[in-house]
PDB file of N, CA and C in Angstrom:
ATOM      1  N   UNK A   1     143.977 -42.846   5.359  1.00  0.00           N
ATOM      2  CA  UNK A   1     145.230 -43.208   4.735  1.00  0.00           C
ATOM      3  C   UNK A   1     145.343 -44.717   4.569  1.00  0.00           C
ATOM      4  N   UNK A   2     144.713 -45.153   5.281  1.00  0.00           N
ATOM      5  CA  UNK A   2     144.793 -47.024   5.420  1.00  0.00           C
ATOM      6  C   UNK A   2     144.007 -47.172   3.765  1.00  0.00           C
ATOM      7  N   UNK A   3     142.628 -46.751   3.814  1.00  0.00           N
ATOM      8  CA  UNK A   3     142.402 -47.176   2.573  1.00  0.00           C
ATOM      9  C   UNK A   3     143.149 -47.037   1.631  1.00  0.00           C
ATOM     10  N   UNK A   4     143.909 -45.491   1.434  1.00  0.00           N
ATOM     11  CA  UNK A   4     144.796 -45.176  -0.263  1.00  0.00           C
ATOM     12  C   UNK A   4     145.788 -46.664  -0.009  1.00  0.00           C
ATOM     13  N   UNK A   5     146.240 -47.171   0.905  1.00  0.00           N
ATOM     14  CA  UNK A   5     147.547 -47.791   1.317  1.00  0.00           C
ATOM     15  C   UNK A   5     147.182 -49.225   0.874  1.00  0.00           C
ATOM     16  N   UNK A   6     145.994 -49.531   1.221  1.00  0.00           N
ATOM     17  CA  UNK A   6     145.452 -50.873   1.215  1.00  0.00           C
ATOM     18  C   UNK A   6     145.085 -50.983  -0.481  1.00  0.00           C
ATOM     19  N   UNK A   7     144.290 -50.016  -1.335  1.00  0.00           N
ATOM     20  CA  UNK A   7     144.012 -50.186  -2.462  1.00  0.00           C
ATOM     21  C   UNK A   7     145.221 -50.104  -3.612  1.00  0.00           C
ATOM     22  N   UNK A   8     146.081 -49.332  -3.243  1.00  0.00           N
ATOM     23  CA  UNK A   8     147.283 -49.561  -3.671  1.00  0.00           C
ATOM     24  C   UNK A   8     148.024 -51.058  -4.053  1.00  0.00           C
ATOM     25  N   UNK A   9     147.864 -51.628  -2.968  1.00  0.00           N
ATOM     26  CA  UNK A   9     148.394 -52.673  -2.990  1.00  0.00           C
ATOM     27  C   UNK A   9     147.804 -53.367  -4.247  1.00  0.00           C
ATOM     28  N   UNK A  10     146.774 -53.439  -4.802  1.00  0.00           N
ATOM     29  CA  UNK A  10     145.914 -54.349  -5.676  1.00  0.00           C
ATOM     30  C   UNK A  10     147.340 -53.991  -6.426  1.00  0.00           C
ATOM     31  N   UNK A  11     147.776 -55.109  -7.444  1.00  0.00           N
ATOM     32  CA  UNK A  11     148.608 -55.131  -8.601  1.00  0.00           C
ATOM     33  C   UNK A  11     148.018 -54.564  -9.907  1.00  0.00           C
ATOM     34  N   UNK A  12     148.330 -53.683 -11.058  1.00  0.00           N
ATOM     35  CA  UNK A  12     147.996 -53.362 -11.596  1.00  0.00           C
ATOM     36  C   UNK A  12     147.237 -53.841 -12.796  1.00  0.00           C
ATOM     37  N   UNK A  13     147.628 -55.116 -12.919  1.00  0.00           N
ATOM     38  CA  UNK A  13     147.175 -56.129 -13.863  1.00  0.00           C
ATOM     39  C   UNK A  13     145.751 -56.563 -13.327  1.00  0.00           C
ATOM     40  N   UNK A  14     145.491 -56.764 -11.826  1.00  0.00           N
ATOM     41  CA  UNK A  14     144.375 -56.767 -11.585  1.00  0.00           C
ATOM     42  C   UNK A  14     143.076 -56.049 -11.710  1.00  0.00           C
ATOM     43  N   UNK A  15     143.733 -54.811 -12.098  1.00  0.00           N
ATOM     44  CA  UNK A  15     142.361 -53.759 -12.250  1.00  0.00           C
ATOM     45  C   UNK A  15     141.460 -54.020 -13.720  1.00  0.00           C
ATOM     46  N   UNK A  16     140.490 -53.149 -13.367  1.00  0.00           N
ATOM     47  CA  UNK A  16     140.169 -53.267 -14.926  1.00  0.00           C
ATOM     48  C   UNK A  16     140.436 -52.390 -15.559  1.00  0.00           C
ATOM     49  N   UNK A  17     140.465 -52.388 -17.154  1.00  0.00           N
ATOM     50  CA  UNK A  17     141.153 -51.184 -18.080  1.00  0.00           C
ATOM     51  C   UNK A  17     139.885 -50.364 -18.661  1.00  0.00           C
ATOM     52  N   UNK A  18     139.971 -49.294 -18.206  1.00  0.00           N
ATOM     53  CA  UNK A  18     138.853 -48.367 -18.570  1.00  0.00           C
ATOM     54  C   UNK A  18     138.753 -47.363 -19.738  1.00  0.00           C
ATOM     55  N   UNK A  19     140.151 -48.116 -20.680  1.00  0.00           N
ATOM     56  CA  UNK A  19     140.471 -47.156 -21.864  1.00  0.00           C
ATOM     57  C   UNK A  19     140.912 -46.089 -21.361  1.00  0.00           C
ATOM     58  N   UNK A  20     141.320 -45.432 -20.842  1.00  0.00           N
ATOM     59  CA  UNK A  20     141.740 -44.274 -20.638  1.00  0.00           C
ATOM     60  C   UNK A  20     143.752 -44.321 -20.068  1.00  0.00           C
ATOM     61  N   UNK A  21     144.400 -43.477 -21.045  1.00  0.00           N
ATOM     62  CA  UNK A  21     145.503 -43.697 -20.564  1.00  0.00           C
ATOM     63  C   UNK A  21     146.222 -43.164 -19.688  1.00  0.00           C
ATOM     64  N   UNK A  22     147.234 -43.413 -18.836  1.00  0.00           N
ATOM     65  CA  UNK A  22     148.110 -42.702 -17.921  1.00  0.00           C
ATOM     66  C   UNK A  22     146.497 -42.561 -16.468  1.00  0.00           C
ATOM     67  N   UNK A  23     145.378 -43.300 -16.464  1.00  0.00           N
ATOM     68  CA  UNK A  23     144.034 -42.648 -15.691  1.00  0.00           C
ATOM     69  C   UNK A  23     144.660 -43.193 -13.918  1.00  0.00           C
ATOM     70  N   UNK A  24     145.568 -43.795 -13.999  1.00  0.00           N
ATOM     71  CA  UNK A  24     146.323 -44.422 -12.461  1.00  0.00           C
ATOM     72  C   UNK A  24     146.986 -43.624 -12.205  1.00  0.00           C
ATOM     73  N   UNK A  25     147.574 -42.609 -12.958  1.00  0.00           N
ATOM     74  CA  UNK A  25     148.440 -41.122 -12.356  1.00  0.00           C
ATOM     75  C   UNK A  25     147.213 -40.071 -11.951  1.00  0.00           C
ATOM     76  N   UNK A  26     146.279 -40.067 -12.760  1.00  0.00           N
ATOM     77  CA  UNK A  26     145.230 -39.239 -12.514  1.00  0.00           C
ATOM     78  C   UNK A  26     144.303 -39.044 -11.033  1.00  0.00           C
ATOM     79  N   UNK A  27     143.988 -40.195 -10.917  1.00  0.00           N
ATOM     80  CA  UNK A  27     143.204 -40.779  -9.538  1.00  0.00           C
ATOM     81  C   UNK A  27     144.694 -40.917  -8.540  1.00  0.00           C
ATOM     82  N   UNK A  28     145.612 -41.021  -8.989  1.00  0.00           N
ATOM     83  CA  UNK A  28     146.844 -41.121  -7.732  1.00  0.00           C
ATOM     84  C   UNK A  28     146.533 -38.843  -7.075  1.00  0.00           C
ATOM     85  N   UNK A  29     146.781 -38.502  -7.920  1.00  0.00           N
ATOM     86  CA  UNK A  29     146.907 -36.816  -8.206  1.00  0.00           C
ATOM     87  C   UNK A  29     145.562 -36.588  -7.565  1.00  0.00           C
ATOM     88  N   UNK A  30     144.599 -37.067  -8.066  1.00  0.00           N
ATOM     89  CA  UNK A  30     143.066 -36.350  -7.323  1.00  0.00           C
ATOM     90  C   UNK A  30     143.209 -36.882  -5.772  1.00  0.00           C
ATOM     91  N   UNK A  31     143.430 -38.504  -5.796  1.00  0.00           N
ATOM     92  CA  UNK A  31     143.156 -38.667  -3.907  1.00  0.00           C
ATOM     93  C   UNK A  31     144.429 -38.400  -3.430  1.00  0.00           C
ATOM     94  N   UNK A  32     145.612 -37.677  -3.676  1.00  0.00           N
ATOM     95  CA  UNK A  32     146.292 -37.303  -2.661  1.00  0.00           C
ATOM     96  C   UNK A  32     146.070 -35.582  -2.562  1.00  0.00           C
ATOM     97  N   UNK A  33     145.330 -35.240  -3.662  1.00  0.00           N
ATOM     98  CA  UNK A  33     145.283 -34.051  -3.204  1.00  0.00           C
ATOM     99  C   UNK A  33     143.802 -33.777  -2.501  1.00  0.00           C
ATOM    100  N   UNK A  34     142.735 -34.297  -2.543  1.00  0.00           N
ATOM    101  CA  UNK A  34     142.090 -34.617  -1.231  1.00  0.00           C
ATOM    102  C   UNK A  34     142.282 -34.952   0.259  1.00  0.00           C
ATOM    103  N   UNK A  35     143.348 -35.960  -0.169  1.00  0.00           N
ATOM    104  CA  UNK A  35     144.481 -36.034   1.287  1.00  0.00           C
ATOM    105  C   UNK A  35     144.639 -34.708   1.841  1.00  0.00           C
ATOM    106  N   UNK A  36     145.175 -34.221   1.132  1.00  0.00           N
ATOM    107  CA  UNK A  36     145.931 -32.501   1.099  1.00  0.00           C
ATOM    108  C   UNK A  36     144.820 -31.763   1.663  1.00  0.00           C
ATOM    109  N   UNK A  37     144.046 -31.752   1.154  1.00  0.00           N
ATOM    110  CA  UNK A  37     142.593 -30.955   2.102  1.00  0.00           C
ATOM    111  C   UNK A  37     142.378 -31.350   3.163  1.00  0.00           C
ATOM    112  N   UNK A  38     141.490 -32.008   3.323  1.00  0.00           N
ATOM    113  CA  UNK A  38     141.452 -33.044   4.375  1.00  0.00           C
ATOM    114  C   UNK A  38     142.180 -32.972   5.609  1.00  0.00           C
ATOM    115  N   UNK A  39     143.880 -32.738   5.740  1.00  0.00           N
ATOM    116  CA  UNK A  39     144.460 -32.309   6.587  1.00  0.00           C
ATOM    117  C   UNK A  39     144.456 -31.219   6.838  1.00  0.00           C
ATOM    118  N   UNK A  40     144.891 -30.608   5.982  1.00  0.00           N
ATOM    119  CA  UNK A  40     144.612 -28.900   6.128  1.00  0.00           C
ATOM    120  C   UNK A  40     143.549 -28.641   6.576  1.00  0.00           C
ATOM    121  N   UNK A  41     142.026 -29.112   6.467  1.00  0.00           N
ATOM    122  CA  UNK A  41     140.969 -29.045   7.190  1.00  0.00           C
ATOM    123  C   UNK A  41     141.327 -29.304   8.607  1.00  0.00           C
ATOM    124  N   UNK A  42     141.651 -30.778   9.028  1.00  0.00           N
ATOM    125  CA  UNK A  42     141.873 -30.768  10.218  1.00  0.00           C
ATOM    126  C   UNK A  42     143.050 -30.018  10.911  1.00  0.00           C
ATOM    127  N   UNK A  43     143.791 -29.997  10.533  1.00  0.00           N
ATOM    128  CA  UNK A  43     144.834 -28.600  11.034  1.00  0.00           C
ATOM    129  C   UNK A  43     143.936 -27.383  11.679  1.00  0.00           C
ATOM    130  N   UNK A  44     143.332 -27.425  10.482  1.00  0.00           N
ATOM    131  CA  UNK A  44     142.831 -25.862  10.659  1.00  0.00           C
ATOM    132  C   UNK A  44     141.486 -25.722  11.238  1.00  0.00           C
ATOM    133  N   UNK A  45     141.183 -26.813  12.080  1.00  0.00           N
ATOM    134  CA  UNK A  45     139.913 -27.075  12.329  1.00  0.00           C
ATOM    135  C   UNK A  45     139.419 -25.586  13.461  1.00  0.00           C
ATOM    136  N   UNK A  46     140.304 -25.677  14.688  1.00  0.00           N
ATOM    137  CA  UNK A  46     139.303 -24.370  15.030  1.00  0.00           C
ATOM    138  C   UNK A  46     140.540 -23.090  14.578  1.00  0.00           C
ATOM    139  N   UNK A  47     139.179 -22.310  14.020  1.00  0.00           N
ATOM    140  CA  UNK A  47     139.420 -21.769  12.524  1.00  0.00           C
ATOM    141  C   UNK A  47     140.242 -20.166  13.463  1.00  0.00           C
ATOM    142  N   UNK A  48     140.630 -19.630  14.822  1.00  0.00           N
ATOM    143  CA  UNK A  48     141.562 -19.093  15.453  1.00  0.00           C
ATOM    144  C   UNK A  48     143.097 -19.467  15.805  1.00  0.00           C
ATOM    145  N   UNK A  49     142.904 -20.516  14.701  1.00  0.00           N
ATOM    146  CA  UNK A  49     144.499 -20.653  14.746  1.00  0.00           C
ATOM    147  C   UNK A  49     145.840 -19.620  14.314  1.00  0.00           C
ATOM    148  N   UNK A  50     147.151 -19.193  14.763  1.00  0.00           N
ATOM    149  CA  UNK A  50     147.765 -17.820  14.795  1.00  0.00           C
ATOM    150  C   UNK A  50     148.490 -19.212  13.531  1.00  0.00           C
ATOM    151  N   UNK A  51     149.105 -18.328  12.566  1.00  0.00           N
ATOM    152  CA  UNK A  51     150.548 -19.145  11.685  1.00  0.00           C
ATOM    153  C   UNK A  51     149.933 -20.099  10.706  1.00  0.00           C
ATOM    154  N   UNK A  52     149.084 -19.886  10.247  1.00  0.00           N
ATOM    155  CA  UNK A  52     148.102 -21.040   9.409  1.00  0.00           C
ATOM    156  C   UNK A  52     148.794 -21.378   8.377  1.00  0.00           C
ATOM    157  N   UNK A  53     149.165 -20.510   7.529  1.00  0.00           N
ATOM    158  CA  UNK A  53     150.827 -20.970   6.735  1.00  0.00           C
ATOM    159  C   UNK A  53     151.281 -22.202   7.217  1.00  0.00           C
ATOM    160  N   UNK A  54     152.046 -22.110   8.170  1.00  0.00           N
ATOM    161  CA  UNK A  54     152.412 -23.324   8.954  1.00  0.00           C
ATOM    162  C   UNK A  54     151.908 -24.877   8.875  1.00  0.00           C
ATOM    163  N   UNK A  55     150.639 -24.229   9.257  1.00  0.00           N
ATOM    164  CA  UNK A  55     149.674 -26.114   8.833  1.00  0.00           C
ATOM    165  C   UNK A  55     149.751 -26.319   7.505  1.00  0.00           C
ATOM    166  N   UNK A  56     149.705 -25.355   7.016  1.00  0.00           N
ATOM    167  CA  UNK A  56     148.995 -25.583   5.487  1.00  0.00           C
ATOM    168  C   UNK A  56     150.307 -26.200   4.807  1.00  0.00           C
ATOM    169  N   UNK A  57     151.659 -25.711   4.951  1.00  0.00           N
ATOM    170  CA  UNK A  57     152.452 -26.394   4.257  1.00  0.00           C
ATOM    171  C   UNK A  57     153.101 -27.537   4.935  1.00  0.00           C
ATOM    172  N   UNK A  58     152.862 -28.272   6.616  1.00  0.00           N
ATOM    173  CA  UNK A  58     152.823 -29.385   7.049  1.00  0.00           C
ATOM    174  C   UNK A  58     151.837 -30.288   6.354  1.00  0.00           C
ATOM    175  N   UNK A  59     150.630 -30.134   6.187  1.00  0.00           N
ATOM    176  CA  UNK A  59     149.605 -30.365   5.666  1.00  0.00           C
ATOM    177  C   UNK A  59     150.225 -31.470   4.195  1.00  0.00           C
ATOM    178  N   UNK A  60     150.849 -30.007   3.362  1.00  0.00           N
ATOM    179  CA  UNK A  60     151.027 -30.873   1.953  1.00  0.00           C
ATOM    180  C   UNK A  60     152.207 -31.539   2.432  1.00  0.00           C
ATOM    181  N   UNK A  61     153.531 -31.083   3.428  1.00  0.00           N
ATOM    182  CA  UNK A  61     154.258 -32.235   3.436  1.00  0.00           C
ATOM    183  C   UNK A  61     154.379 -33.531   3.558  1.00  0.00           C
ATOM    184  N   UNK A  62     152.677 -33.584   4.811  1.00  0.00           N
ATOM    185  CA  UNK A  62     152.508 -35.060   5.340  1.00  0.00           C
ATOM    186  C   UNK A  62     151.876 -35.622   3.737  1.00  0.00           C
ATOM    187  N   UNK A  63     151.323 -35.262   3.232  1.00  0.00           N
ATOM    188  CA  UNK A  63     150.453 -35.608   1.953  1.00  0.00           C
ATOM    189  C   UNK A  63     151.109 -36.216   1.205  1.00  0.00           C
ATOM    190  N   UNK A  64     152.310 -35.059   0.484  1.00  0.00           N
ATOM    191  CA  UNK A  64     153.536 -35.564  -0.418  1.00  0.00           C
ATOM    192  C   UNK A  64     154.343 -36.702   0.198  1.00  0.00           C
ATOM    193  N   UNK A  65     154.742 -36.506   1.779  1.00  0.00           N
ATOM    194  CA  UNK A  65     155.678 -37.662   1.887  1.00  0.00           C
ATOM    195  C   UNK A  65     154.466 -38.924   1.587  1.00  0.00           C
ATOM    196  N   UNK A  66     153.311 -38.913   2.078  1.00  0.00           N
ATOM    197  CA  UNK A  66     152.743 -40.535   2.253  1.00  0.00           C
ATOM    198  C   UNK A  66     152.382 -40.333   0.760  1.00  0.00           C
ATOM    199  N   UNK A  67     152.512 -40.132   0.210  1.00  0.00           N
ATOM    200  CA  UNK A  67     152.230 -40.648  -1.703  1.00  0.00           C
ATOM    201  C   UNK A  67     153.555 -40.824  -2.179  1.00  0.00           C
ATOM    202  N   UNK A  68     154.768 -39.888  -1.509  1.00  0.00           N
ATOM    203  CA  UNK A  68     156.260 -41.162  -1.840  1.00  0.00           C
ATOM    204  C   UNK A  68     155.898 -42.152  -1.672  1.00  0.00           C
ATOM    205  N   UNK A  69     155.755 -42.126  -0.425  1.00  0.00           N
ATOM    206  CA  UNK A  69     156.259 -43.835   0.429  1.00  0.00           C
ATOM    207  C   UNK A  69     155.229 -44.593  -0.108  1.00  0.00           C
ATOM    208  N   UNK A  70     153.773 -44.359  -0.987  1.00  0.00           N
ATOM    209  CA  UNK A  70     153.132 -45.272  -1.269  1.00  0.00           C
ATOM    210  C   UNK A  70     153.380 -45.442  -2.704  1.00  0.00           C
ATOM    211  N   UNK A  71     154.165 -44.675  -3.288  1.00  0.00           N
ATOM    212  CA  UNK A  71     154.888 -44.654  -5.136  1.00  0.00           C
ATOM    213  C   UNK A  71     156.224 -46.063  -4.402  1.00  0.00           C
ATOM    214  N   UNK A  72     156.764 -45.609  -3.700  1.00  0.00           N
ATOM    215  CA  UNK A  72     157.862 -46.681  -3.184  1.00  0.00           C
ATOM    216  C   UNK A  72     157.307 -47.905  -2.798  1.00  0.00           C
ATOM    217  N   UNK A  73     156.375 -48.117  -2.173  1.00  0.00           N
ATOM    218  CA  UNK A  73     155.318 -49.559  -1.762  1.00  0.00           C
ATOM    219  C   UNK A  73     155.095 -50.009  -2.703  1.00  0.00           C
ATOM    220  N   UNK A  74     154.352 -49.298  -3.976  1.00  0.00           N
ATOM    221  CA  UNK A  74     153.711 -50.077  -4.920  1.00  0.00           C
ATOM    222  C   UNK A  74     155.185 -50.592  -5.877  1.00  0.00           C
ATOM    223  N   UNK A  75     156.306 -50.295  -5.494  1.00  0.00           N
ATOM    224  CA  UNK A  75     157.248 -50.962  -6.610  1.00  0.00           C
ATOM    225  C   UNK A  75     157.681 -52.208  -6.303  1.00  0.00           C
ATOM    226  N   UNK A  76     157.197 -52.914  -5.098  1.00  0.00           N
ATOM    227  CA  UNK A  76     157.146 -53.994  -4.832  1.00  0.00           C
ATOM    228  C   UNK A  76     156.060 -55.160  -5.372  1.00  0.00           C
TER     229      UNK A  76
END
């Protein structure tokens, strides 16, 4: 999470333009929903867990809230 948090920060003017439009919503959408795995993996790591439902939609909550709070960071 430090990295999405840290690369974020770069200002947008700094990047380079790769022709492609709206492609910063795109890559926002792919690495938080890797995020989204990723936890759910570790949630669900030993794989006898009872209520897995449970992780799985903690999982996307922690995901969704830290891509608010990093949509809210970057408006600074």
């Amino acid at each position: 999470m430090a990295v999405i948090f840290t690369l974020s920060s770069i200002p947008g003017k700094k990047l380079p333009d790769v022709g492609l439009p709206h492609i910063d919503k795109i890559v926002h959408a792919v690495e938080y929903f890797i995020l989204g795995l990723l936890m759910i993996r570790a949630f669900l790591y030993p794989a006898s867990i009872p209520r897995r439902g449970v992780f799985v939609a903690l999982s996307v909550f922690i995901a969704m809230s830290f891509a608010a709070a990093d949509e809210w960071h970057q408006s600074f």
